[in-house]
C-alpha atoms as a PDB file:
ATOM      1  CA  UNK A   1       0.000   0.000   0.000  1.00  0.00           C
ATOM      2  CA  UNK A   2       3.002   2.585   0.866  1.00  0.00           C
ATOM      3  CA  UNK A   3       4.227   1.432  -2.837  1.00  0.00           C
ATOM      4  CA  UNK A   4       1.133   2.317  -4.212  1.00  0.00           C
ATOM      5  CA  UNK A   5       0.583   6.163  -2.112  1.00  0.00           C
ATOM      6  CA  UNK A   6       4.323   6.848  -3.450  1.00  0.00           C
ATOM      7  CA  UNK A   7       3.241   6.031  -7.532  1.00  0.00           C
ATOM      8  CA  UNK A   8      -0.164   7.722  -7.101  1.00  0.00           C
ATOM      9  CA  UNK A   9       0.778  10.466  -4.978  1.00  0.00           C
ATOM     10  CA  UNK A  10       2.159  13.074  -7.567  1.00  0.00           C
ATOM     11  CA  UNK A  11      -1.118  12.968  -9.314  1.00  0.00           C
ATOM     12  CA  UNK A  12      -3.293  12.945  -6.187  1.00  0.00           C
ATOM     13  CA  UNK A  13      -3.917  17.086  -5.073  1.00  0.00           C
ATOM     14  CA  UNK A  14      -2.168  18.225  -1.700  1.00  0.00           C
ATOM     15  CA  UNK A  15      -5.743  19.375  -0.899  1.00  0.00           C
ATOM     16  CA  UNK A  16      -7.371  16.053  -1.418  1.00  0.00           C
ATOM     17  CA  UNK A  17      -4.147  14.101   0.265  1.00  0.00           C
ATOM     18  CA  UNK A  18      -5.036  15.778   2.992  1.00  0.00           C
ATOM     19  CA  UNK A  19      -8.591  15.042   4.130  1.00  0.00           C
ATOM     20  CA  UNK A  20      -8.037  11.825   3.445  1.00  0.00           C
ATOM     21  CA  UNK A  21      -5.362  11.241   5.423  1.00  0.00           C
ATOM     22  CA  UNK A  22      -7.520  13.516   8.685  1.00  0.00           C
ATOM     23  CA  UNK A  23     -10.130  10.805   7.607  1.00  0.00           C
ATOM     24  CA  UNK A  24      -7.841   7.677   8.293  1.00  0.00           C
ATOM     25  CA  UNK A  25      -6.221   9.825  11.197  1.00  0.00           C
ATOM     26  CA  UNK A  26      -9.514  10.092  12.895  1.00  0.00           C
ATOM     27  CA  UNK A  27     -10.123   6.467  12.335  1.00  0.00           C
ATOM     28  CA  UNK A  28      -7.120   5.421  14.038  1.00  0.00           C
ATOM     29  CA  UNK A  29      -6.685   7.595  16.949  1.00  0.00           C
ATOM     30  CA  UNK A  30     -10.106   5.983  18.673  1.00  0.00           C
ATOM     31  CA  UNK A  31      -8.192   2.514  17.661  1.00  0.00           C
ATOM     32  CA  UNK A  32      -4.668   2.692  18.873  1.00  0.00           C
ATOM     33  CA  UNK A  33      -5.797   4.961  22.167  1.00  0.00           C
ATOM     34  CA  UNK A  34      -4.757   2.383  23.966  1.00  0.00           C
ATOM     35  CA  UNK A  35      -1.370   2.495  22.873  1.00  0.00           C
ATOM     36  CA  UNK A  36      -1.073   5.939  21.617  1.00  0.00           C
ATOM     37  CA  UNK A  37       0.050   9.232  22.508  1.00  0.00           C
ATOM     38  CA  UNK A  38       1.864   6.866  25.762  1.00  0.00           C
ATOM     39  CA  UNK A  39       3.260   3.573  25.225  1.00  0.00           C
ATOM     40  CA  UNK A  40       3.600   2.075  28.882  1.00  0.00           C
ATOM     41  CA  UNK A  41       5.543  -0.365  28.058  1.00  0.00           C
ATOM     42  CA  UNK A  42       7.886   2.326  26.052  1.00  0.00           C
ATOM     43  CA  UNK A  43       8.827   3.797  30.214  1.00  0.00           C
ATOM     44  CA  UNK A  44      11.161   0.379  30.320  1.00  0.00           C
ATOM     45  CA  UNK A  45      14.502   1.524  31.597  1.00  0.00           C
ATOM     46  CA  UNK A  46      17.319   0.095  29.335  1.00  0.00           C
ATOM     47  CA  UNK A  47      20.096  -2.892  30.831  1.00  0.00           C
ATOM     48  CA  UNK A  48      22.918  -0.246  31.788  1.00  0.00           C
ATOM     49  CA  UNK A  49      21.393   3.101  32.007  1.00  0.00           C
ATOM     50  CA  UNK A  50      23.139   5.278  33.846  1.00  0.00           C
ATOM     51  CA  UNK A  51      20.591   8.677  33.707  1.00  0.00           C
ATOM     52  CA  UNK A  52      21.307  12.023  32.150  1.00  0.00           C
ATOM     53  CA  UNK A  53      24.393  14.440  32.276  1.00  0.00           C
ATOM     54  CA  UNK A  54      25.245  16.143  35.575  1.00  0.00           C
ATOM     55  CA  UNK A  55      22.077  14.588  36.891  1.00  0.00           C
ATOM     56  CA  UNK A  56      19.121  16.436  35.250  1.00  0.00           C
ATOM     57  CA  UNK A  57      15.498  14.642  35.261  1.00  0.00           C
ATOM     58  CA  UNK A  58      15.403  13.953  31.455  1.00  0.00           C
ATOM     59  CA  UNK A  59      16.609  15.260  27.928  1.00  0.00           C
ATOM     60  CA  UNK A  60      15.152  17.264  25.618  1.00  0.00           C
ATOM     61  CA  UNK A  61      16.002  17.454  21.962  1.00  0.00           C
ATOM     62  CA  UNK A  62      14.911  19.990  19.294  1.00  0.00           C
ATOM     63  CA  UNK A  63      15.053  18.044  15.575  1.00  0.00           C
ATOM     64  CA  UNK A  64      13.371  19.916  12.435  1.00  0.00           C
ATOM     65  CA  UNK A  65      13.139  18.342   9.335  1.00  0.00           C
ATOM     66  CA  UNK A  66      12.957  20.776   6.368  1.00  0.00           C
ATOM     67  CA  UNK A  67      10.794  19.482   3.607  1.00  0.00           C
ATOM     68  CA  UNK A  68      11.133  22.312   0.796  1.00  0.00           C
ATOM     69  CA  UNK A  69      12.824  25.378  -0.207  1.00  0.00           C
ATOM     70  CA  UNK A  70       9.348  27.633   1.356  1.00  0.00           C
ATOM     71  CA  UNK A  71      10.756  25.356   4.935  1.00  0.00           C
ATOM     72  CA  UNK A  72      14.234  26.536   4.184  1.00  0.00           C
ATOM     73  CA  UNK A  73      13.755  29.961   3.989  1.00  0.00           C
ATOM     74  CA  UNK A  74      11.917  29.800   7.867  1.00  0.00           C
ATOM     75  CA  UNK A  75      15.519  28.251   9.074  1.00  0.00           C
ATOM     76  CA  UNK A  76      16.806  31.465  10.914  1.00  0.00           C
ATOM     77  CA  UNK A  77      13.761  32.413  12.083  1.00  0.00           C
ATOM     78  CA  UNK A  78      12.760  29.299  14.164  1.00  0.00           C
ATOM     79  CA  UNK A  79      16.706  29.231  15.344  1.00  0.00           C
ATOM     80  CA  UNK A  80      16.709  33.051  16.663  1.00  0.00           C
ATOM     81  CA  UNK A  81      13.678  32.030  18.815  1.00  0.00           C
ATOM     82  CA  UNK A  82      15.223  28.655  20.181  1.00  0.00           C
ATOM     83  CA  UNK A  83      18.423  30.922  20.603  1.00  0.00           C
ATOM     84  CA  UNK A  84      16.452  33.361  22.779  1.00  0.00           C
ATOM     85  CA  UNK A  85      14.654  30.864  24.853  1.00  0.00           C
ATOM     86  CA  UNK A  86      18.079  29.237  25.230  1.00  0.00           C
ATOM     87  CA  UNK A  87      17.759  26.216  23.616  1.00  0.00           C
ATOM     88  CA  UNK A  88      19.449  24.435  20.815  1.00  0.00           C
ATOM     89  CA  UNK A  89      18.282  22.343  17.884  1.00  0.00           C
ATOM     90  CA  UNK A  90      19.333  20.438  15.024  1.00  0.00           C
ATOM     91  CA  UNK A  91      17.882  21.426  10.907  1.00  0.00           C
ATOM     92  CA  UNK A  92      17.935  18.089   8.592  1.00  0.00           C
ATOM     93  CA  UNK A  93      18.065  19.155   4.945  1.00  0.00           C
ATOM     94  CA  UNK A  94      17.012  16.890   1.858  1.00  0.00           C
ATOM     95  CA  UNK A  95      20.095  17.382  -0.502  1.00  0.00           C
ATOM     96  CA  UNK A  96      18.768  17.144  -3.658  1.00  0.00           C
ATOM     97  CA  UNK A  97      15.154  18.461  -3.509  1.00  0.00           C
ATOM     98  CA  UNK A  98      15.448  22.267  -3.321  1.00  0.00           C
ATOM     99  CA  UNK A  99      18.635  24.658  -3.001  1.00  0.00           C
ATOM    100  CA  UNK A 100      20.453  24.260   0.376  1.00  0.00           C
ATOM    101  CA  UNK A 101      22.415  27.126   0.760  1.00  0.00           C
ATOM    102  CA  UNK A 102      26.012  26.632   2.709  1.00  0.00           C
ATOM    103  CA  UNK A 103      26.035  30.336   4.019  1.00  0.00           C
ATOM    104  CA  UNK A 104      22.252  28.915   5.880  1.00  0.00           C
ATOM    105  CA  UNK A 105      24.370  25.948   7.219  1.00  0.00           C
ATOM    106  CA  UNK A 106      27.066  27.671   8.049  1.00  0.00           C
ATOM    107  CA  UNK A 107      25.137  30.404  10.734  1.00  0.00           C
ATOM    108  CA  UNK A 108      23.472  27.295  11.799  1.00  0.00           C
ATOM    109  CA  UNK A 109      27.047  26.041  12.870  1.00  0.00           C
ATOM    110  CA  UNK A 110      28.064  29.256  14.146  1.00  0.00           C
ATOM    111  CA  UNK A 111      25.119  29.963  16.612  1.00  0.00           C
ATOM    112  CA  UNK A 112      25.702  26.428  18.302  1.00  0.00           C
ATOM    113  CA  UNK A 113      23.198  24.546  16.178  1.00  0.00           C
ATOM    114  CA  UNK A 114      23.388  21.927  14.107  1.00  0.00           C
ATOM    115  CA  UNK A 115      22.955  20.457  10.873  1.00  0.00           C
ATOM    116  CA  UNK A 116      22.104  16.705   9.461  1.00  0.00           C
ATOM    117  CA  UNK A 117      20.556  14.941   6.059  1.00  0.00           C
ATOM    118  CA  UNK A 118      17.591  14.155   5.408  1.00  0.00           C
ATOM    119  CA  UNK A 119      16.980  11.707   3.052  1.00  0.00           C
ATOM    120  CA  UNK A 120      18.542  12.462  -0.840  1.00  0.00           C
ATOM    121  CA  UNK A 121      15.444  13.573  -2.440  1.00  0.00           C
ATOM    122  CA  UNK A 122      12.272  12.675  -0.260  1.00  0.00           C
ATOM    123  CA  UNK A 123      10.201  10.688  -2.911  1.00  0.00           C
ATOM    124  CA  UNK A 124       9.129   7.631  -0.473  1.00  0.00           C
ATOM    125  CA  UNK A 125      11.642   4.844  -2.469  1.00  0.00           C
ATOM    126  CA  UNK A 126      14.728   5.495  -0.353  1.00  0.00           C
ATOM    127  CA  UNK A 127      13.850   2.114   1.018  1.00  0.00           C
ATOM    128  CA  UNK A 128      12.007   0.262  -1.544  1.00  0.00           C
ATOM    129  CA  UNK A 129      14.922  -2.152  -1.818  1.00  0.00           C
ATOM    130  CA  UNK A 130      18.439  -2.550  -0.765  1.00  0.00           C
ATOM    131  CA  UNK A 131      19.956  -1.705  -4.246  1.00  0.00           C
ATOM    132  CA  UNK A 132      18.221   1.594  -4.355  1.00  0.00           C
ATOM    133  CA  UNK A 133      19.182   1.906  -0.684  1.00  0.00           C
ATOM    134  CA  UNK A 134      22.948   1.354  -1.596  1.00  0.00           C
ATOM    135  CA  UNK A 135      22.841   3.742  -4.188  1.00  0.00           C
ATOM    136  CA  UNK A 136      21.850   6.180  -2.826  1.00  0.00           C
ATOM    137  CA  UNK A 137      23.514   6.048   0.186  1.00  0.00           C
ATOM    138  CA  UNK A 138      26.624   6.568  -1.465  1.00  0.00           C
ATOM    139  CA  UNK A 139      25.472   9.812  -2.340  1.00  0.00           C
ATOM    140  CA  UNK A 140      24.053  10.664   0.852  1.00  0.00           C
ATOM    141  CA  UNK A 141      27.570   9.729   2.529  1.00  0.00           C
ATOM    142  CA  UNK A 142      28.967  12.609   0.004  1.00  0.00           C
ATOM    143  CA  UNK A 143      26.500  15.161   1.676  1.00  0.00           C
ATOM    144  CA  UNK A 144      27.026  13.985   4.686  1.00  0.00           C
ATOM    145  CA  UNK A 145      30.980  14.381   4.855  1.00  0.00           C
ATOM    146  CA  UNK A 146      30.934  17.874   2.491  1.00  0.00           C
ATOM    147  CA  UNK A 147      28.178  19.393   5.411  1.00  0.00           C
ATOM    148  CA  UNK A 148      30.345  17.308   8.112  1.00  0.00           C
ATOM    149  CA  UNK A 149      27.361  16.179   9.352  1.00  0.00           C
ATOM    150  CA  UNK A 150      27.034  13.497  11.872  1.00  0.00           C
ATOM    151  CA  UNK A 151      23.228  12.834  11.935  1.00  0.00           C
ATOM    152  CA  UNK A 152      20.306  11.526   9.569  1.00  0.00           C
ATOM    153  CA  UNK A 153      16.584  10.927   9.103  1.00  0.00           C
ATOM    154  CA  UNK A 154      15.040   9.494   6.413  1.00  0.00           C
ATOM    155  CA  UNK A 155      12.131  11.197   4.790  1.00  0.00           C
ATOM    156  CA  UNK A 156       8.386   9.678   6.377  1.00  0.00           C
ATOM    157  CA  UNK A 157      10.278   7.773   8.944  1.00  0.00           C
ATOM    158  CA  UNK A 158      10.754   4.818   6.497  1.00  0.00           C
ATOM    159  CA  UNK A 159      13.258   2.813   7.862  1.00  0.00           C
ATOM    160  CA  UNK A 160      15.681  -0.374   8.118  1.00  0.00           C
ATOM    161  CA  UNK A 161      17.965  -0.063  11.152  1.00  0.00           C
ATOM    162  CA  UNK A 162      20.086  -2.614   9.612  1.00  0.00           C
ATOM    163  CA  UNK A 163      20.767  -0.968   5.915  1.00  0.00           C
ATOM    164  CA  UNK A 164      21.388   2.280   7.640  1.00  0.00           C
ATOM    165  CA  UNK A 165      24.795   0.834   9.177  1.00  0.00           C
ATOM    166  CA  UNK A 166      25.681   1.962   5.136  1.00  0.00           C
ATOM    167  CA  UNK A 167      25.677   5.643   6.187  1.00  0.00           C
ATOM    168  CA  UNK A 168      28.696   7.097   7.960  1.00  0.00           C
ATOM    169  CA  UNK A 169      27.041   8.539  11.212  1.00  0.00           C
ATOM    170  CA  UNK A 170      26.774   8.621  14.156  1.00  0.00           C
ATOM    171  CA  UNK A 171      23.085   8.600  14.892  1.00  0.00           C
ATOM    172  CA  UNK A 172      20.027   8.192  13.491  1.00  0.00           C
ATOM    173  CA  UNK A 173      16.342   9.929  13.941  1.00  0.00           C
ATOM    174  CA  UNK A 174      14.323   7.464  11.529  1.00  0.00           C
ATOM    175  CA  UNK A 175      12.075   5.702  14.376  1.00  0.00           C
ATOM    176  CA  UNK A 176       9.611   7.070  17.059  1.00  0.00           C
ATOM    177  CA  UNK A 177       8.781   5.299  20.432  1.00  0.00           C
ATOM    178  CA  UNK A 178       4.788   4.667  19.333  1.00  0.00           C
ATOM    179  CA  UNK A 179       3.110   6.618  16.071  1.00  0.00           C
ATOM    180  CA  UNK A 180       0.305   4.086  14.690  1.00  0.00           C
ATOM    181  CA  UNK A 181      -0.265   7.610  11.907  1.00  0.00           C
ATOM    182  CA  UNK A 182       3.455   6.956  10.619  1.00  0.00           C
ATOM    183  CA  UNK A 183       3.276   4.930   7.027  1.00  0.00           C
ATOM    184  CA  UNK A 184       5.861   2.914   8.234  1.00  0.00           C
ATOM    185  CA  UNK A 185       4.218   1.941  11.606  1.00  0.00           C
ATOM    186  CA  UNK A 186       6.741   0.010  13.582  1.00  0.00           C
ATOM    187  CA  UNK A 187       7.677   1.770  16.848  1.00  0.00           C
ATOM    188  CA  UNK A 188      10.630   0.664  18.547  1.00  0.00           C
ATOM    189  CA  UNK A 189       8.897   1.043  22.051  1.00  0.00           C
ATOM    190  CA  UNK A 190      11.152   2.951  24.060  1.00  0.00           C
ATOM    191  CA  UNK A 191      11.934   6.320  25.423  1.00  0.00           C
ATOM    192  CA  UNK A 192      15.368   6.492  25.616  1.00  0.00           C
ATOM    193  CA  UNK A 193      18.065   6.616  23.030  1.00  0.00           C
ATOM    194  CA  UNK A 194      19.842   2.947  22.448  1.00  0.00           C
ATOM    195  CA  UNK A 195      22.762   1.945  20.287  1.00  0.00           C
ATOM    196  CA  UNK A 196      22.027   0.053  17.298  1.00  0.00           C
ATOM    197  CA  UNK A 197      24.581  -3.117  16.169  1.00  0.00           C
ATOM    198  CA  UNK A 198      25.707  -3.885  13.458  1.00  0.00           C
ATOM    199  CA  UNK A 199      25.439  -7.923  13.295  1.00  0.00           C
ATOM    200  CA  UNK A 200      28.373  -8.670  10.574  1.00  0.00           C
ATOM    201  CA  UNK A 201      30.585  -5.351  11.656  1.00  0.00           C
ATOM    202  CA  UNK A 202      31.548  -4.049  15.070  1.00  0.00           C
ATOM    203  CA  UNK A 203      30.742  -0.567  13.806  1.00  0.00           C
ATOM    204  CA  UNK A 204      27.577   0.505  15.381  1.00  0.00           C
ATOM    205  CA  UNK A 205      25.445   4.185  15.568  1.00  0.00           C
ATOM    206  CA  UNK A 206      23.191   5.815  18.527  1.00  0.00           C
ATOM    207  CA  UNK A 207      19.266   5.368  17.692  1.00  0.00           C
ATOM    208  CA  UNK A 208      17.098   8.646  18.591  1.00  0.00           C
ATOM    209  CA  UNK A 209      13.584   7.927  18.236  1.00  0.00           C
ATOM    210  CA  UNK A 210      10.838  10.619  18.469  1.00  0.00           C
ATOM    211  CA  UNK A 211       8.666  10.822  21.488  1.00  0.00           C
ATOM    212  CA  UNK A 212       6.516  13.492  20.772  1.00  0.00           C
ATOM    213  CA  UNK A 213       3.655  13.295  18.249  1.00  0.00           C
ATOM    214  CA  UNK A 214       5.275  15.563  14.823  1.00  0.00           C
ATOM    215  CA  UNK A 215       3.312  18.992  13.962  1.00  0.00           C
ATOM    216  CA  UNK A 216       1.919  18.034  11.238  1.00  0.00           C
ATOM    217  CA  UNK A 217       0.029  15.241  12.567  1.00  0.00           C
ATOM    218  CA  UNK A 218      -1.480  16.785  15.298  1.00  0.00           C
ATOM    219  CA  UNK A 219      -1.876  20.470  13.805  1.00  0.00           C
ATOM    220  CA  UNK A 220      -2.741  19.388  10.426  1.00  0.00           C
ATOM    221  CA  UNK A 221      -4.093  16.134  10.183  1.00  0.00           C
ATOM    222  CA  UNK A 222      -5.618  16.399  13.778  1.00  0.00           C
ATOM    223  CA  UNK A 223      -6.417  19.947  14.002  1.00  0.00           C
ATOM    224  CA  UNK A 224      -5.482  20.590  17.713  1.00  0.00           C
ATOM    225  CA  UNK A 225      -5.710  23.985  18.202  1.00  0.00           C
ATOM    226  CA  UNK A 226      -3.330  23.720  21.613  1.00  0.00           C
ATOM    227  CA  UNK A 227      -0.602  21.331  22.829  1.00  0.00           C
ATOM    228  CA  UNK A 228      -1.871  19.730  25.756  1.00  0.00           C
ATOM    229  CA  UNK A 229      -1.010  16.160  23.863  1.00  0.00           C
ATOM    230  CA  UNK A 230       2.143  17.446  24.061  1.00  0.00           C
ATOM    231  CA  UNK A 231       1.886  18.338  27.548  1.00  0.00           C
ATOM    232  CA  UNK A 232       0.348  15.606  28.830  1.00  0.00           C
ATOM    233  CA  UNK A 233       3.013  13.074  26.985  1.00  0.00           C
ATOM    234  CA  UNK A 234       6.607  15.436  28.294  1.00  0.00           C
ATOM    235  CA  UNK A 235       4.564  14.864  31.692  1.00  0.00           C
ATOM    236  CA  UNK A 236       4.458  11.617  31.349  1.00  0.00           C
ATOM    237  CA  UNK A 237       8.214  11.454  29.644  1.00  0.00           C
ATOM    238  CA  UNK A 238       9.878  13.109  32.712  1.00  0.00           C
ATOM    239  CA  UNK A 239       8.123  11.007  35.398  1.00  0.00           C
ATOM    240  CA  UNK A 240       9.467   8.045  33.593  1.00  0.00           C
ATOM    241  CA  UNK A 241      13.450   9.886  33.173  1.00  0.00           C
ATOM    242  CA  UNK A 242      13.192   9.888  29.168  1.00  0.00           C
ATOM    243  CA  UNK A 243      13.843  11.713  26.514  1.00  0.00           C
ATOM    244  CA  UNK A 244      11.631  14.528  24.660  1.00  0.00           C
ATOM    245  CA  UNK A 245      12.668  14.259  21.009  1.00  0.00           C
ATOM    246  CA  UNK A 246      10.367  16.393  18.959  1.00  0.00           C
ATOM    247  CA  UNK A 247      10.428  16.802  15.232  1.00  0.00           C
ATOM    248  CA  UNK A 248       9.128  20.591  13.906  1.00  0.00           C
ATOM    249  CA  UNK A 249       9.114  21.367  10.151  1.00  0.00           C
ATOM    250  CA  UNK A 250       9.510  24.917   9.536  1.00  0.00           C
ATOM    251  CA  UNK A 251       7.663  24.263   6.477  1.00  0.00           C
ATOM    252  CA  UNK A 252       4.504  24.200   8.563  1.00  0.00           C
ATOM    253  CA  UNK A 253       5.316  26.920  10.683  1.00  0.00           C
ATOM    254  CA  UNK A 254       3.348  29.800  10.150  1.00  0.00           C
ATOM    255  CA  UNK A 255       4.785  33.246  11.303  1.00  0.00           C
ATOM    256  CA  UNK A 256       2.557  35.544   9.984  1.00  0.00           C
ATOM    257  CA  UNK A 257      -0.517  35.240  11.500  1.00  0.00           C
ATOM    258  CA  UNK A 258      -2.504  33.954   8.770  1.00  0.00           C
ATOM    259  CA  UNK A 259      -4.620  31.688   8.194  1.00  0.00           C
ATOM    260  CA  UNK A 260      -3.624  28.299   5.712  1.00  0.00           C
ATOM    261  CA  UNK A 261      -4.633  24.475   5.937  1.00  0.00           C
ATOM    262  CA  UNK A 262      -1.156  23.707   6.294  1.00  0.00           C
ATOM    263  CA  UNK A 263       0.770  25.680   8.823  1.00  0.00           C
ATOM    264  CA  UNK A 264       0.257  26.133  12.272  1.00  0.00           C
ATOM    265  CA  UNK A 265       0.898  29.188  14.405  1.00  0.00           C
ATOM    266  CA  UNK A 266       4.493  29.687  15.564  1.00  0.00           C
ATOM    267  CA  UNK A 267       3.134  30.525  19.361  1.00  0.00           C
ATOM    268  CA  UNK A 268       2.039  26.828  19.240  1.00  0.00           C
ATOM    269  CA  UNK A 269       6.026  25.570  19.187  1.00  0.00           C
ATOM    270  CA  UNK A 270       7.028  28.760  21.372  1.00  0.00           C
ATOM    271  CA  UNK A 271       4.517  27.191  24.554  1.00  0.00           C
ATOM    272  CA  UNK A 272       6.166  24.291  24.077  1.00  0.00           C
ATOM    273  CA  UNK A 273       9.403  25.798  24.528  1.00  0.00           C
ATOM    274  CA  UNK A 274       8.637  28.021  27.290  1.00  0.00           C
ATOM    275  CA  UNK A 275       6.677  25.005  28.981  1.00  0.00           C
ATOM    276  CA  UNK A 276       9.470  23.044  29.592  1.00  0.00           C
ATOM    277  CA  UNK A 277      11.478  25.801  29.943  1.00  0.00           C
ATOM    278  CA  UNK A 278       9.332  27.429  33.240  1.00  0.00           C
ATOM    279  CA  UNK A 279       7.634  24.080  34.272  1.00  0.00           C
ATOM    280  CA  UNK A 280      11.314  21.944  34.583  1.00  0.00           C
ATOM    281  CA  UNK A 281      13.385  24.802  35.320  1.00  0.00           C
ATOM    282  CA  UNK A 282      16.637  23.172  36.070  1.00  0.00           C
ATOM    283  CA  UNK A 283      15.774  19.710  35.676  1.00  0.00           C
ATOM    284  CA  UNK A 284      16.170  19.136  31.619  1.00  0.00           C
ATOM    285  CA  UNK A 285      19.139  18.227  29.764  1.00  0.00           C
ATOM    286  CA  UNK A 286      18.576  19.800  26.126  1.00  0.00           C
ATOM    287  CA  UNK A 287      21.454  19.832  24.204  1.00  0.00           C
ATOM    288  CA  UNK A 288      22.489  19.015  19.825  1.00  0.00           C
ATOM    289  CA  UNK A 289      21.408  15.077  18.531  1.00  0.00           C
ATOM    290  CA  UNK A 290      24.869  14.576  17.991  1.00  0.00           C
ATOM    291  CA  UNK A 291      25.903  15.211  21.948  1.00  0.00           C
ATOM    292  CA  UNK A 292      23.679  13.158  22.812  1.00  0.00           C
ATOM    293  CA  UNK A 293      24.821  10.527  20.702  1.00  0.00           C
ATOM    294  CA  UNK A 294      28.290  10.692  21.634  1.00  0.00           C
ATOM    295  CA  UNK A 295      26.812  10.526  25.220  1.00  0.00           C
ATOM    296  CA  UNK A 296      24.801   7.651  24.965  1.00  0.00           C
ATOM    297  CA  UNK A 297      27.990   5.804  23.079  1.00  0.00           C
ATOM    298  CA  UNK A 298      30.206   6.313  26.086  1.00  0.00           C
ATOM    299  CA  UNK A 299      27.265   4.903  28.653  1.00  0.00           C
ATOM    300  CA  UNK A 300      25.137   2.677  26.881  1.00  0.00           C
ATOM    301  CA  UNK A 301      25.661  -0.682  24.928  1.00  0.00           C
ATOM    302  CA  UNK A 302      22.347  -2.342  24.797  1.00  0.00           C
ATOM    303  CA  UNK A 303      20.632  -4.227  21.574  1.00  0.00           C
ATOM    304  CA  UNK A 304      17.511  -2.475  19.778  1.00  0.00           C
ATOM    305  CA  UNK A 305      16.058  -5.961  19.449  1.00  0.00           C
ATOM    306  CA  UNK A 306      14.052  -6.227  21.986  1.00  0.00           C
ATOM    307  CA  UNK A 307      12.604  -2.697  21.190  1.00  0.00           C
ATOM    308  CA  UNK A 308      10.876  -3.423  18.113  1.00  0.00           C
ATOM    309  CA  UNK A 309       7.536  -3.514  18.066  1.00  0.00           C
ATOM    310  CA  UNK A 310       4.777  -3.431  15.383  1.00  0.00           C
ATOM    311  CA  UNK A 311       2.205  -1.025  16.486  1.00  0.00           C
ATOM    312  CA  UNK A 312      -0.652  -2.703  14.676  1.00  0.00           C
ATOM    313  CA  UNK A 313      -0.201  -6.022  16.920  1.00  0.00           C
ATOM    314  CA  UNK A 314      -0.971  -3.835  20.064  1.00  0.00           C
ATOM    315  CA  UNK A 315      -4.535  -2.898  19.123  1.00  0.00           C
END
């Protein structure tokens, strides 16, 4: 069916694509509410964990996928407010889909933020099979060392934790705890990061998976008009000593003021922010994907196995 939504998909409107993904949206939220927006199960603390640097409560990491060149442009903006609110984030750009400018990436770099790949060219086949997938990763390696870049997501969260081991990073942001709206469904069940093997090489790379519904599912597809699912879930996340990972497009973003069916009002992200910001003053760890990583390396050895876990057979 994913095979089929990529094919049909340039001929289907944006308008139309969306109500009828709100329609299967809607559907599914009453059916997975029993394992969606919290994942008990996902609370599990991992063989070795040793908590968060210089004790805080939990982590909190800033990730923003940028889907087109309109997203692009928005960069700066979103990064002056996390600047001012004193956080950092990282901005994942698709190589060959729109014009990535290197004096953007560069005052990315030089304000303390950071800067990974996302995907080559974000048309769903990244993953269809393993030559495509070896292709291509060849090229994104090139991206990846010319914007020496540590990081990568691929585009819809399509995965293969295994076939990833091609890419020279050091983490990846491809998987989500629990997300039954994802095409790619499989959650990997957990809230904190975990280091993923690779089972012919001793290489391995630091798994990041989202915790926090995206924007455009819940502002777009589901409408919310506030972020108390947000809310509720970080609640929830720093009880358990997790990690916040949340994934903001700036494509959606909407700093204006108007109104459009796609975008959602910047003051949305900004209570989020300021949220954690007044609410777990002191008690947060929030600093760059890659940090984390390299923090997770040093601490934590475990095996993703047990963490995968197809959404659909917890209905």
């Amino acid at each position: 069916m994913r095979k089929i939504f990529y094919i049909l998909k340039p001929i289907i409107p944006r308008s139309l694509q969306i109500i009828l993904r709100r329609q299967l949206v809607r559907r599914k939220r009453k059916k997975f509410a029993n394992v969606w927006p919290i994942l008990n199960s996902s609370a599990e603390v991992p063989n070795g964990w040793q908590g968060w640097p210089d004790g805080k409560k939990f982590a909190v990491v800033l990730t923003h996928d940028v889907e087109l060149q309109g997203g692009h442009n928005k960069c700066k903006e979103l990064m002056n407010i996390e600047k001012e609110l004193g956080f950092v984030s990282s901005f994942n750009f698709v190589p060959e889909r729109y014009d990535v400018s290197p004096s953007l990436r560069k005052l990315i770099k030089e304000n303390g933020f950071e800067v990974g790949v996302h995907g080559l060219n974000h048309d769903g086949k990244l993953f269809q099979n393993k030559k495509i997938f070896d292709e291509r990763a060849e090229k994104i390696n090139k991206y990846i060392k010319n914007w020496n870049a540590v990081g990568f997501r691929a585009p819809a969260m399509h995965h293969n934790l295994q076939w990833i081991h091609k890419l020279d990073i050091e983490y990846d942001l491809s998987t989500f705890d629990t997300d039954p709206f994802e095409p790619q469904s499989d959650g990997v069940g957990t809230i904190f990061p975990f280091v993923v093997k690779n089972k012919n090489k001793k290489d391995s790379y630091v798994e990041l998976p989202y915790t926090l519904v995206q924007d455009f599912t819940l502002f777009i597809l589901m409408a919310e008009k506030d972020i108390k699912v947000w809310k509720d879930k970080i609640d929830w996340i720093v009880e358990k000593g997790g990690m916040v990972l949340v994934n903001v497009h700036p494509d959606y973003v909407n700093f204006r003021n108007k109104n459009t069916a796609e975008e959602f009002p910047v003051d949305l992200y900004i209570q989020l922010l300021i949220y954690v910001k007044e609410k777990y003053r002191h008690q947060y760890y929030n600093d760059l994907p890659k940090n984390i990583a390299s923090f997770v390396k040093r601490s934590l050895n475990n095996s993703p196995e047990k963490y995968l876990t197809e959404v659909s057979k917890l209905q």
